[in-house]
Each structure stands twice: as C-alpha cells, then as structure tokens.
N, C-alpha and C. Protein backbone atom coordinates (compact mmCIF):
# COMPACT_ATOMS: atom_id res chain seq x y z
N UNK A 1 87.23 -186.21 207.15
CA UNK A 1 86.84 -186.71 205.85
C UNK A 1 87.27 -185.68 204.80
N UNK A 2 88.17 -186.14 204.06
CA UNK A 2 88.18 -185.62 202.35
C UNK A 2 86.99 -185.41 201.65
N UNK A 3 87.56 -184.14 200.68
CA UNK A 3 85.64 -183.83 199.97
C UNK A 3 85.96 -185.29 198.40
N UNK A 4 87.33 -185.67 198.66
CA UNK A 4 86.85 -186.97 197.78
C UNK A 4 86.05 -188.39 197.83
N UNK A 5 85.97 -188.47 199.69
CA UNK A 5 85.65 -189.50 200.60
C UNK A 5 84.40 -188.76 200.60
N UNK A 6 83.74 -188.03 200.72
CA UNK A 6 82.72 -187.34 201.02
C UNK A 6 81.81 -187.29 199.69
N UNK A 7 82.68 -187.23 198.42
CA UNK A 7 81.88 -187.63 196.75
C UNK A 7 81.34 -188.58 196.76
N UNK A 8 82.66 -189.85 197.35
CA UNK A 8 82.23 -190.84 197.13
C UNK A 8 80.37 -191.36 197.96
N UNK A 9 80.63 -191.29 199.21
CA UNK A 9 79.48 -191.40 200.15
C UNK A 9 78.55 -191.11 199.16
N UNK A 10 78.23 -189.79 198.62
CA UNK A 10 76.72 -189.10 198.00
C UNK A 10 76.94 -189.81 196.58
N UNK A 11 77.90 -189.98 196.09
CA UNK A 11 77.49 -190.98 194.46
C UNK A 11 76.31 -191.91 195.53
N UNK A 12 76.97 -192.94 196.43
CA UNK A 12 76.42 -193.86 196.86
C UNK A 12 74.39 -193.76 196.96
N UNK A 13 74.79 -192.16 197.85
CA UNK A 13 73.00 -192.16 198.34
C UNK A 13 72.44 -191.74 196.67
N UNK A 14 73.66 -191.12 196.06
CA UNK A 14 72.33 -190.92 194.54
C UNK A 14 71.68 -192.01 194.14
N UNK A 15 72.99 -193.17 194.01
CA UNK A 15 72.20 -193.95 193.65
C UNK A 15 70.38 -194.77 194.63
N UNK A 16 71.28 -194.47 195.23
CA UNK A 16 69.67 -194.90 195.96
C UNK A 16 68.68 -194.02 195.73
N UNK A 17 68.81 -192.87 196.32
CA UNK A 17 67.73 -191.85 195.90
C UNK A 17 67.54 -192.06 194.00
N UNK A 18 68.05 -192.62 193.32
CA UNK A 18 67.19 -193.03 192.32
C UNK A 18 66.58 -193.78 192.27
N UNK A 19 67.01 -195.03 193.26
CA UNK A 19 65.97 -196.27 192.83
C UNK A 19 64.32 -195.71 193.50
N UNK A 20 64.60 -194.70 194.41
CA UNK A 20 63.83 -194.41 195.44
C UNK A 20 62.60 -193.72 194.91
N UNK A 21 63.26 -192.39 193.71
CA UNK A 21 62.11 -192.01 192.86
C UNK A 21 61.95 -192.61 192.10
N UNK A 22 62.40 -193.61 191.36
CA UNK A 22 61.90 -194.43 190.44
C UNK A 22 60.69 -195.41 190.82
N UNK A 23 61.19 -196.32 191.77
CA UNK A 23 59.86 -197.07 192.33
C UNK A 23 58.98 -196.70 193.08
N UNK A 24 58.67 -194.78 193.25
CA UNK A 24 57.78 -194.33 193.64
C UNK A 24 57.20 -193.53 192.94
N UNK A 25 57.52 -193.59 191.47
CA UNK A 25 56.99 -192.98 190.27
C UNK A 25 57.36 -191.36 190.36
N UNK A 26 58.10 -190.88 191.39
CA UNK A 26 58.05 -189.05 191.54
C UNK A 26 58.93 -188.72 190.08
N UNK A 27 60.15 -189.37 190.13
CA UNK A 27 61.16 -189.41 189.22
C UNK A 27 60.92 -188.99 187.66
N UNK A 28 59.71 -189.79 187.38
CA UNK A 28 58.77 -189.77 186.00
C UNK A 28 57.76 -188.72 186.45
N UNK A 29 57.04 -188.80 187.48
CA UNK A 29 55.88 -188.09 187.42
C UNK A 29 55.76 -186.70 188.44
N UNK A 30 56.72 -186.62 188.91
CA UNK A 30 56.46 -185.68 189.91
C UNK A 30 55.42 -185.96 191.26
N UNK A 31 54.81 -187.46 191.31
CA UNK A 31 53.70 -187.58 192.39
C UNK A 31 54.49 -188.98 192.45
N UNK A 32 53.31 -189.32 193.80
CA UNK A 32 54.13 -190.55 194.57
C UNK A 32 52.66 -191.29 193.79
N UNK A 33 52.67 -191.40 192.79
CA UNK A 33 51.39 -192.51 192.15
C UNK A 33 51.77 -193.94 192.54
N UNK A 34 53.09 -194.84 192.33
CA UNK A 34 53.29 -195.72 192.40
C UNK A 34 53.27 -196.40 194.00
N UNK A 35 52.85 -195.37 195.29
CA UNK A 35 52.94 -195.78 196.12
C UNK A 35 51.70 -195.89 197.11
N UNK A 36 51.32 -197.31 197.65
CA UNK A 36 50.15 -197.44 197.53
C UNK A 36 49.83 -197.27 199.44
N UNK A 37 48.83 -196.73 199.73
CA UNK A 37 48.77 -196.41 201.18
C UNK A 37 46.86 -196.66 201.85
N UNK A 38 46.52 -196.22 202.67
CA UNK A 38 45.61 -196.61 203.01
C UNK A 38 44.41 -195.32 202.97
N UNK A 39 43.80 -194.95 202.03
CA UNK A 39 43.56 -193.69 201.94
C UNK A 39 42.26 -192.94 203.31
N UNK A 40 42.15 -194.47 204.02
CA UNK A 40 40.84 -194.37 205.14
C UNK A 40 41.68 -193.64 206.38
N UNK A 41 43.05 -193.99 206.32
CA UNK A 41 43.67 -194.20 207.77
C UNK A 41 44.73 -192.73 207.70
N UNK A 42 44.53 -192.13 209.00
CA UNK A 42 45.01 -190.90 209.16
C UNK A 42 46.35 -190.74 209.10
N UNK A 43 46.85 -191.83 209.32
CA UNK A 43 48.36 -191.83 209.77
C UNK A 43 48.82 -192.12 208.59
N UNK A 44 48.49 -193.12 207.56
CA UNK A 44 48.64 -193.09 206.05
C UNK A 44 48.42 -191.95 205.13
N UNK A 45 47.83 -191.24 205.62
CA UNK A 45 47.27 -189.87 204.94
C UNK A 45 48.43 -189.26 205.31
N UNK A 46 48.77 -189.00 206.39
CA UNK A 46 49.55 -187.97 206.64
C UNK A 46 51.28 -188.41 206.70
N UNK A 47 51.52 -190.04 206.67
CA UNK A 47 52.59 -189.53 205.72
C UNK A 47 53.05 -189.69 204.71
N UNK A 48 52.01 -189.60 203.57
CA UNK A 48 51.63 -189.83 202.42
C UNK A 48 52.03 -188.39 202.30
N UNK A 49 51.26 -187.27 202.97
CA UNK A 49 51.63 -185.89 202.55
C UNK A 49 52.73 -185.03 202.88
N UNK A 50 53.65 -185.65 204.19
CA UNK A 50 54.73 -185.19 204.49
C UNK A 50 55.91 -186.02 203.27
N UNK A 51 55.72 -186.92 202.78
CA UNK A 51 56.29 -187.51 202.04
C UNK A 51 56.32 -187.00 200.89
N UNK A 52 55.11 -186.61 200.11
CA UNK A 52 54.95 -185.27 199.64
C UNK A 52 55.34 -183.86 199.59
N UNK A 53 56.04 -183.95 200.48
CA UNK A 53 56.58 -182.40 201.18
C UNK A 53 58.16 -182.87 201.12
N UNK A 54 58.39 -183.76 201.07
CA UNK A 54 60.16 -184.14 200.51
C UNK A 54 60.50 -184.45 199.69
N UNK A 55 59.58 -185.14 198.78
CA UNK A 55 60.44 -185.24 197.55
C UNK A 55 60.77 -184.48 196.70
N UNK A 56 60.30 -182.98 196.76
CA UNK A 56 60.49 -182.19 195.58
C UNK A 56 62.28 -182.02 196.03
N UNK A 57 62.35 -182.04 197.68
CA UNK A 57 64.16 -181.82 197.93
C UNK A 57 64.72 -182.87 196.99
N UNK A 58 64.41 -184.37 197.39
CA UNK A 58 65.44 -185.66 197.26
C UNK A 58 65.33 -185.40 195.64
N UNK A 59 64.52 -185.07 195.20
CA UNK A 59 64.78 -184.90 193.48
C UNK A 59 65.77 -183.78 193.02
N UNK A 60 65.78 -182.80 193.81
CA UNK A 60 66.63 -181.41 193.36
C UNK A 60 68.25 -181.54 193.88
N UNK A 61 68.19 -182.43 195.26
CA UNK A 61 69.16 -183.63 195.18
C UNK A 61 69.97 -184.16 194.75
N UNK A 62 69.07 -184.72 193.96
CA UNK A 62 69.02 -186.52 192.68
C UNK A 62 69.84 -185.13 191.59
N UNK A 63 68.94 -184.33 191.08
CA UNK A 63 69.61 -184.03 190.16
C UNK A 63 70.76 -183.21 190.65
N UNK A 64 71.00 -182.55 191.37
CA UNK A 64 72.40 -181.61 191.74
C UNK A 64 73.34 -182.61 191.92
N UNK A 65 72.98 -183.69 192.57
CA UNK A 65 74.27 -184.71 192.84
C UNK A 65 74.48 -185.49 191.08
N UNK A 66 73.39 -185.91 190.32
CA UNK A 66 73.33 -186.71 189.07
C UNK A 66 74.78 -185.84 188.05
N UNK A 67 74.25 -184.33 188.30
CA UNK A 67 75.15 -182.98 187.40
C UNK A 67 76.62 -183.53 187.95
N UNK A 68 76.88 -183.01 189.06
CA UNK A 68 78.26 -183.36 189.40
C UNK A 68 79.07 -184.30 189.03
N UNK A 69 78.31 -185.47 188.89
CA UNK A 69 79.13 -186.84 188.37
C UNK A 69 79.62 -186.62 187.27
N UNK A 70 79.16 -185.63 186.33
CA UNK A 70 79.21 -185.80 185.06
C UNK A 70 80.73 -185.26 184.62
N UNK A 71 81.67 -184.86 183.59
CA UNK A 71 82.86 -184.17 183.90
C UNK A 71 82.78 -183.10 182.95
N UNK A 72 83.14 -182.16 183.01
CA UNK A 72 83.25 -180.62 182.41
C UNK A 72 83.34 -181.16 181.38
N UNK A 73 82.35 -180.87 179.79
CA UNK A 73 82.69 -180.63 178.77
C UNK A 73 82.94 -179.33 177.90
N UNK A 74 83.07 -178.32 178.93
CA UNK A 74 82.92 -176.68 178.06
C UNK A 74 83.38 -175.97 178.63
N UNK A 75 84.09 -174.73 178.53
CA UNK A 75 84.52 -174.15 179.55
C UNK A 75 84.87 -172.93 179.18
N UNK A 76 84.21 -171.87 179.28
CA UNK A 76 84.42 -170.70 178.46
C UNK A 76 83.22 -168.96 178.93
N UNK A 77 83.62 -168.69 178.04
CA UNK A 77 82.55 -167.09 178.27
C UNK A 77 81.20 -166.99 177.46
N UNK A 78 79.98 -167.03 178.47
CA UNK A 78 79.16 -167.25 178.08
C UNK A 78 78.22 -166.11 177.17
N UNK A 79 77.62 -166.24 176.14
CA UNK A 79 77.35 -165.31 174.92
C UNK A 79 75.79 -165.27 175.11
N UNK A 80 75.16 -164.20 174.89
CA UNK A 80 73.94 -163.93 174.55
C UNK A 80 73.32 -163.71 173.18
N UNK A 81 73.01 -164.55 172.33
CA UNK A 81 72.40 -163.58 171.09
C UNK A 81 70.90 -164.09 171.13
N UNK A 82 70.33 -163.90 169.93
CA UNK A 82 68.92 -163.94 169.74
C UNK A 82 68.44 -165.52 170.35
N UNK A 83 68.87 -166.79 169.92
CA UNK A 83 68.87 -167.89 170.45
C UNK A 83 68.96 -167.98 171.98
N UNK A 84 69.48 -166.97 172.82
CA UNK A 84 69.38 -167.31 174.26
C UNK A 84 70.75 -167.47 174.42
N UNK A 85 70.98 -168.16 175.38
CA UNK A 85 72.33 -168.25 176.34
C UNK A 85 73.63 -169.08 175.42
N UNK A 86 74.33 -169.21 174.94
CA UNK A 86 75.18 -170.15 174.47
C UNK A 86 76.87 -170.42 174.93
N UNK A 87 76.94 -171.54 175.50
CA UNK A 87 78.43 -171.20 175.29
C UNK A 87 79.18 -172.34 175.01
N UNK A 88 80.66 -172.22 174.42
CA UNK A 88 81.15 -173.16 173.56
C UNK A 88 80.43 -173.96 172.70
N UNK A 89 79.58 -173.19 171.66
CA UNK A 89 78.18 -174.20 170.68
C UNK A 89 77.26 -174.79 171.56
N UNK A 90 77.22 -175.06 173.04
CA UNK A 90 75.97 -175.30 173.23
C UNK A 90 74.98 -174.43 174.22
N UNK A 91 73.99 -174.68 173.99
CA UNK A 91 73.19 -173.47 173.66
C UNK A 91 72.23 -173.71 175.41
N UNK A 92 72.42 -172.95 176.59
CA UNK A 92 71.42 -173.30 177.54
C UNK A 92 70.16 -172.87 177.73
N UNK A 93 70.09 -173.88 177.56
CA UNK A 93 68.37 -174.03 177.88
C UNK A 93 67.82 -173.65 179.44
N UNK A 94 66.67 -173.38 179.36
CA UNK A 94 65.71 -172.98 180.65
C UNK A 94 66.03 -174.59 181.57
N UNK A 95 66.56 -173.92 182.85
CA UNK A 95 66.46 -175.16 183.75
C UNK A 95 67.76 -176.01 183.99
N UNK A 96 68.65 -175.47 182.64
CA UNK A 96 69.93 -176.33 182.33
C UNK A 96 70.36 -175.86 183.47
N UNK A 97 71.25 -176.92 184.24
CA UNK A 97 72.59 -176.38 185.32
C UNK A 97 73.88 -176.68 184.88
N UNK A 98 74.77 -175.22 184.86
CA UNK A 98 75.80 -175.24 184.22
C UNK A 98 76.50 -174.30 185.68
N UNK A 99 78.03 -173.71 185.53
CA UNK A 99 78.55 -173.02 186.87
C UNK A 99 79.63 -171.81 186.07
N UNK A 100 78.94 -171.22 186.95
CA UNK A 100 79.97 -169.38 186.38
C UNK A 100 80.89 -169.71 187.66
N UNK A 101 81.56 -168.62 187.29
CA UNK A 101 83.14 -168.55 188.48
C UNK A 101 82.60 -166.76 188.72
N UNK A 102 82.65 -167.02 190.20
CA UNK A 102 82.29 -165.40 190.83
C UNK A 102 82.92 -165.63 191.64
N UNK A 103 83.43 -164.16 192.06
CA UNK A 103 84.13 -163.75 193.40
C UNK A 103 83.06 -163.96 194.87
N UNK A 104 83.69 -164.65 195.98
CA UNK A 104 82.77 -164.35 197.24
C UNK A 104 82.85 -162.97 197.71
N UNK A 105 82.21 -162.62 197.92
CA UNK A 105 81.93 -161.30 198.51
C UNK A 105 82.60 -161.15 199.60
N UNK A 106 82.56 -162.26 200.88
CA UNK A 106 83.28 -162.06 201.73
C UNK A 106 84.70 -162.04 201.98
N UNK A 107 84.77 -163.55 201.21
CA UNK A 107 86.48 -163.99 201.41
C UNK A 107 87.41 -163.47 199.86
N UNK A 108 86.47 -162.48 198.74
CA UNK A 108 87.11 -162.15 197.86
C UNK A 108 87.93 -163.71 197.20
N UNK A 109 87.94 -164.93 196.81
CA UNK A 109 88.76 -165.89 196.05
C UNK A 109 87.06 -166.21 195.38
N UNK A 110 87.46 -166.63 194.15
CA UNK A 110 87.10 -166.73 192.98
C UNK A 110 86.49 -168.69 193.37
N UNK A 111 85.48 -168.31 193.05
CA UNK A 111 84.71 -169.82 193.23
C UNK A 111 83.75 -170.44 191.50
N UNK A 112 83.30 -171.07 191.85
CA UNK A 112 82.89 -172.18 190.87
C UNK A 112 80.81 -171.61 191.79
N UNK A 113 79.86 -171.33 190.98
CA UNK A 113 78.44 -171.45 191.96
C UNK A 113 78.04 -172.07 190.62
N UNK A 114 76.83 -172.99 191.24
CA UNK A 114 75.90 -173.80 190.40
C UNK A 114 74.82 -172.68 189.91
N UNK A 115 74.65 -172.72 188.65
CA UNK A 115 73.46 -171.75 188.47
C UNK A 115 72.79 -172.14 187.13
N UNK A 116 71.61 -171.74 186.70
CA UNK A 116 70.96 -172.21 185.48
C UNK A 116 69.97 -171.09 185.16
N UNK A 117 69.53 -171.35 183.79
CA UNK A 117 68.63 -170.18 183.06
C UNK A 117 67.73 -170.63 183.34
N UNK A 118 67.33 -169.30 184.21
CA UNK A 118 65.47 -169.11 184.62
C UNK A 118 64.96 -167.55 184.51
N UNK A 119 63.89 -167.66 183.56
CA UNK A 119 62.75 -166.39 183.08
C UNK A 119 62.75 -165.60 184.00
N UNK A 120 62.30 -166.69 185.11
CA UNK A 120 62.12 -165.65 186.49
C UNK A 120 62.61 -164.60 186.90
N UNK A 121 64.16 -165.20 187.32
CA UNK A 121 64.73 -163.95 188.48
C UNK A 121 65.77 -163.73 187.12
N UNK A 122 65.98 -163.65 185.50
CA UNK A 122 66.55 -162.75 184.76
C UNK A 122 67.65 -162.22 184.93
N UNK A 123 68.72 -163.06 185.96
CA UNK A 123 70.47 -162.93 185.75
C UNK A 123 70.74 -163.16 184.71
N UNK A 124 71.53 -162.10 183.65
CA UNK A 124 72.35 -161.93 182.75
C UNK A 124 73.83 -162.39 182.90
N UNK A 125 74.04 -163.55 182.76
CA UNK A 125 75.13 -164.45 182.47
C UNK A 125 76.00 -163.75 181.34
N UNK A 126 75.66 -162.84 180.10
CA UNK A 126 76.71 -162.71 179.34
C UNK A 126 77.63 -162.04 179.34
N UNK A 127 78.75 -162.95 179.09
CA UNK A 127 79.98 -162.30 179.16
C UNK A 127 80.78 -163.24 180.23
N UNK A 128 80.06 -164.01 180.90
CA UNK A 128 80.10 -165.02 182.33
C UNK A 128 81.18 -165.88 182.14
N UNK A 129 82.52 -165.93 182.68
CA UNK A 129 83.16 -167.35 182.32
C UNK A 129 82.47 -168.39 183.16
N UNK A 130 82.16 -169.35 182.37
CA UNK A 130 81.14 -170.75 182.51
C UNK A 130 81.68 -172.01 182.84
N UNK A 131 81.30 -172.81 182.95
CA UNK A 131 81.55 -174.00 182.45
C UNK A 131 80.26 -175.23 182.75
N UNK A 132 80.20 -176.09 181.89
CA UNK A 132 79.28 -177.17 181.95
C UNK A 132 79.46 -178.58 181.93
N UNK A 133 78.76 -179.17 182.49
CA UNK A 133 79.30 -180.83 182.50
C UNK A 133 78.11 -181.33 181.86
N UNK A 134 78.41 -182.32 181.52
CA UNK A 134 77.65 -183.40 180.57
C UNK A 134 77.87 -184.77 179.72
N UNK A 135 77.37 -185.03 179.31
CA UNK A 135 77.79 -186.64 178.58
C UNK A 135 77.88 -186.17 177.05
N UNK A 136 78.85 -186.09 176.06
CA UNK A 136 78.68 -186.33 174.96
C UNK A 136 77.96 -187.36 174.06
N UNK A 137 77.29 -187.08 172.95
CA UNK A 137 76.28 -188.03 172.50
C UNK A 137 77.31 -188.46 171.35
N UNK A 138 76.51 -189.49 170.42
CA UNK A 138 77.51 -190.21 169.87
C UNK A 138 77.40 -188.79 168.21
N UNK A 139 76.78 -188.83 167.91
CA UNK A 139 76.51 -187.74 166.69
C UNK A 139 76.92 -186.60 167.28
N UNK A 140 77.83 -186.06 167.99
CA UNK A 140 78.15 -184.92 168.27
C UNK A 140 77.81 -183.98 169.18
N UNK A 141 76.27 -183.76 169.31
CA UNK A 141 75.87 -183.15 170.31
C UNK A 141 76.19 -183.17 171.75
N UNK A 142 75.64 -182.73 172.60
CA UNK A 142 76.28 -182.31 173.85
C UNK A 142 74.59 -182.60 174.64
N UNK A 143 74.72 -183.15 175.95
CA UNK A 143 73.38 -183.44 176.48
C UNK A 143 74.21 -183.00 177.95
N UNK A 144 73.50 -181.97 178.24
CA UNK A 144 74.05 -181.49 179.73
C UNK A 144 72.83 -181.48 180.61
C-alpha cells in the first residue's frame, strides 16, 4: 500500500469517527451523554467506562487526521513577540497544531513533526521553520 492509498482509507474512518463522536455527544462535550446504557447492569457499566477510556484517543484521532486534510496555508519561520507565537500573520494559539521541520536524530534527513503551543512542556519554537494547514475564511482570516 501507498501512503496515498493509505490517506485515502483514514479520510474514510475520519469520517466515521465523526459521525461516531457526534451521535455520542463526546465531540461537543467531551462525555458520552448522548449514549444511553443500563446504569443497574454491570456489564453496561463497564463498557460504558472502557468506552470512556477511548474516546479521548478516537478524538485526538478525529482531530490529527481532520488537520491533515486540510492543505498548507503558511509556510515560514516562526516569530515570538509579546502576542505569543506567530507565523506568516497568523498568530498560534494554545492547542493550535501546526509542523516545524527537524532533523531525526537517528537517520539525520530533515522531517516535517506535528507539534502545537502548550504552557506546559514550554518548547520555544522561535526562529522554527513552520508550516500550517487550514481553511481560509472568506474576510481574510486564517482558521487553522
């Protein structure tokens, strides 16, 4: 299999894995509210909570596969000033997934890694050649 035959396949399961959090409310809510079970019966309980225990993946998923579809709108060296992260005018936000180009350590060739601004673990991106995908809005802005 080609990794183009291989895109195609996972567009396919995204889409499902959306209808999947959608009509189980996780999608909107982060909980399986919309899904109704037997709250007396053990076996409903429990995989009510293992079910619970996967969706935070099929959502991180949903969105890593949702990003990809989208096609590079930016592509450049990423800047730090007082506003936070910015590059090519748009400005990343906490949580945004955008991709720097780093060397592998092992095999030394220059790759593409998924990465996004988080408080937490405080990687300093500036200076980073970047790039981001997203949908252009009709007024100009950029929604990545």
């Amino acid at each position: 299999m080609d990794i183009q035959s291989l895109e195609k396949k996972l567009v396919g399961i995204n889409k499902k894995l959306e209808a999947v959090l959608h009509q189980s409310g996780y999608l909107d809510t982060d909980d399986l509210l919309l899904v109704k079970y037997d709250t007396e019966s053990p076996n409903d309980i429990f995989l009510y909570e293992t079910y619970m225990g996967i969706f935070p993946h099929l959502r991180e998923a949903y969105s890593v596969l949702s990003y990809l579809q989208k096609p590079v709108i930016c592509e450049g060296i990423v800047e730090y000033s007082r506003n936070g992260y910015v590059l090519g005018g748009i400005k990343l936000a906490d949580e945004d997934m955008f991709e720097v180009l780093e060397r592998d350590e092992y095999t030394g060739k220059r790759k593409w890694v998924l990465a996004s601004i988080c408080e937490y673990f405080g990687t300093d991106y500036d200076g980073m050649k970047a790039r981001v995908r997203g949908d252009k809005r009709i007024d100009g802005r950029h929604d990545i």
